[in-house]
Protein backbone atom coordinates (compact mmCIF):
# COMPACT_ATOMS: atom_id res chain seq x y z
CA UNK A 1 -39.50 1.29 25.62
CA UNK A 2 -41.15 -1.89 23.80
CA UNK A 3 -43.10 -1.06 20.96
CA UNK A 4 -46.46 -3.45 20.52
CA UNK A 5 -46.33 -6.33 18.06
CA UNK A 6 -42.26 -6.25 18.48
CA UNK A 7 -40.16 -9.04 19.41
CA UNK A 8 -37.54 -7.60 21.47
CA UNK A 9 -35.60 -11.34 21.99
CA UNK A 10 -35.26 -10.76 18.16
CA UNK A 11 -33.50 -7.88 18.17
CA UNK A 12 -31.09 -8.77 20.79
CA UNK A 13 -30.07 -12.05 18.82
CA UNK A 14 -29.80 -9.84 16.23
CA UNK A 15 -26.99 -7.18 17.86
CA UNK A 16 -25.34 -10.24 19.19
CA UNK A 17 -24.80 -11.36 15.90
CA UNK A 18 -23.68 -7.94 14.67
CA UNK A 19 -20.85 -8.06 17.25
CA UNK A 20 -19.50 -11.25 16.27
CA UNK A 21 -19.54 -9.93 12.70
CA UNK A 22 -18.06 -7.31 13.41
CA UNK A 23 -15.19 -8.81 15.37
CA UNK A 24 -14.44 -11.15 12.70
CA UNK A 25 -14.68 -8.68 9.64
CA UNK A 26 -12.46 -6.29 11.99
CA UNK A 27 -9.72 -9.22 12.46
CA UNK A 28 -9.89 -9.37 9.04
CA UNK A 29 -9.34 -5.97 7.95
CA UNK A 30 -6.41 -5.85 10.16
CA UNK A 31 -4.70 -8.63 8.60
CA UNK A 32 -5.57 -7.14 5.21
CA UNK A 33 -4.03 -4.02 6.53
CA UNK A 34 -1.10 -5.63 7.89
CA UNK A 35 -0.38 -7.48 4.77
CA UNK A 36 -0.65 -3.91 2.80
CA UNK A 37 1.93 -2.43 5.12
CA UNK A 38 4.11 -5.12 4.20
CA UNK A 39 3.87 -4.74 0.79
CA UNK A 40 4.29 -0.95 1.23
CA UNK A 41 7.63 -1.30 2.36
CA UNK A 42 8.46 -3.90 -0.37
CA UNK A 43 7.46 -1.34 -2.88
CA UNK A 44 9.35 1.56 -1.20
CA UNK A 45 12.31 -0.64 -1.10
CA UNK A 46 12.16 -1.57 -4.92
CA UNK A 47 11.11 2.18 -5.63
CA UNK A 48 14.99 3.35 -3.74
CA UNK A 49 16.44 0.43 -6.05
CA UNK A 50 14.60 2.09 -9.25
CA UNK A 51 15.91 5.65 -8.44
CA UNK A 52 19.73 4.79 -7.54
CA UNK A 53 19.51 2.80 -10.91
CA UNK A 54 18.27 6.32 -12.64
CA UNK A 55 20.76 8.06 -10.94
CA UNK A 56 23.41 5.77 -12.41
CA UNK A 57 21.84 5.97 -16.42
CA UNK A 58 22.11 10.29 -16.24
CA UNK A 59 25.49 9.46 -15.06
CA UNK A 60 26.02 7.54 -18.07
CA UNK A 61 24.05 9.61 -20.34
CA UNK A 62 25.94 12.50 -19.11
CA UNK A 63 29.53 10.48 -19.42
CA UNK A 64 28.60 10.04 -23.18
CA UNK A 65 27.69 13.00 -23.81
CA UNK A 66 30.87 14.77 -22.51
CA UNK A 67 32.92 12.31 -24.68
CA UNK A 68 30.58 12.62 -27.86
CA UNK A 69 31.22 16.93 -26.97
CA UNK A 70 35.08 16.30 -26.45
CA UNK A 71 34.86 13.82 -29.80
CA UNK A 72 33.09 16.58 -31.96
CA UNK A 73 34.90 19.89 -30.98
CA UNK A 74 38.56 17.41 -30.29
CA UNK A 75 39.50 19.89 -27.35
């Protein structure tokens, strides 16, 4: 259905457009996404390296604290 007065050649120039937009902005996206994923695991790897570190310092704290207890009560 054609309404009067409208250029329907417009139009379709017009979705043709919107597909190659589309296309590219998708491409895009993906590489944006791809790119995110790969700093995701960069972060999840430094985030492992941050916990085994805090792990280690409550060792420690822990350590010094036994030895300040067995300083203080000299059992």
């Amino acid at each position: 259905m054609v309404l009067p007065g409208v250029d329907p050649e417009k139009y379709k120039a017009d979705v043709a457009r919107y597909k190659l937009e589309k296309d590219d902005i998708r491409k895009d996206a993906e590489a944006l996404d791809a790119k995110a994923d790969e700093w995701n695991h960069k972060s999840d790897a430094k985030m492992h390296q941050h916990h085994q570190w805090a792990l280690a310092t409550t060792a420690e704290q822990i350590a010094i604290s036994l030895a300040a207890i067995t300083l203080l009560t000299r059992k």
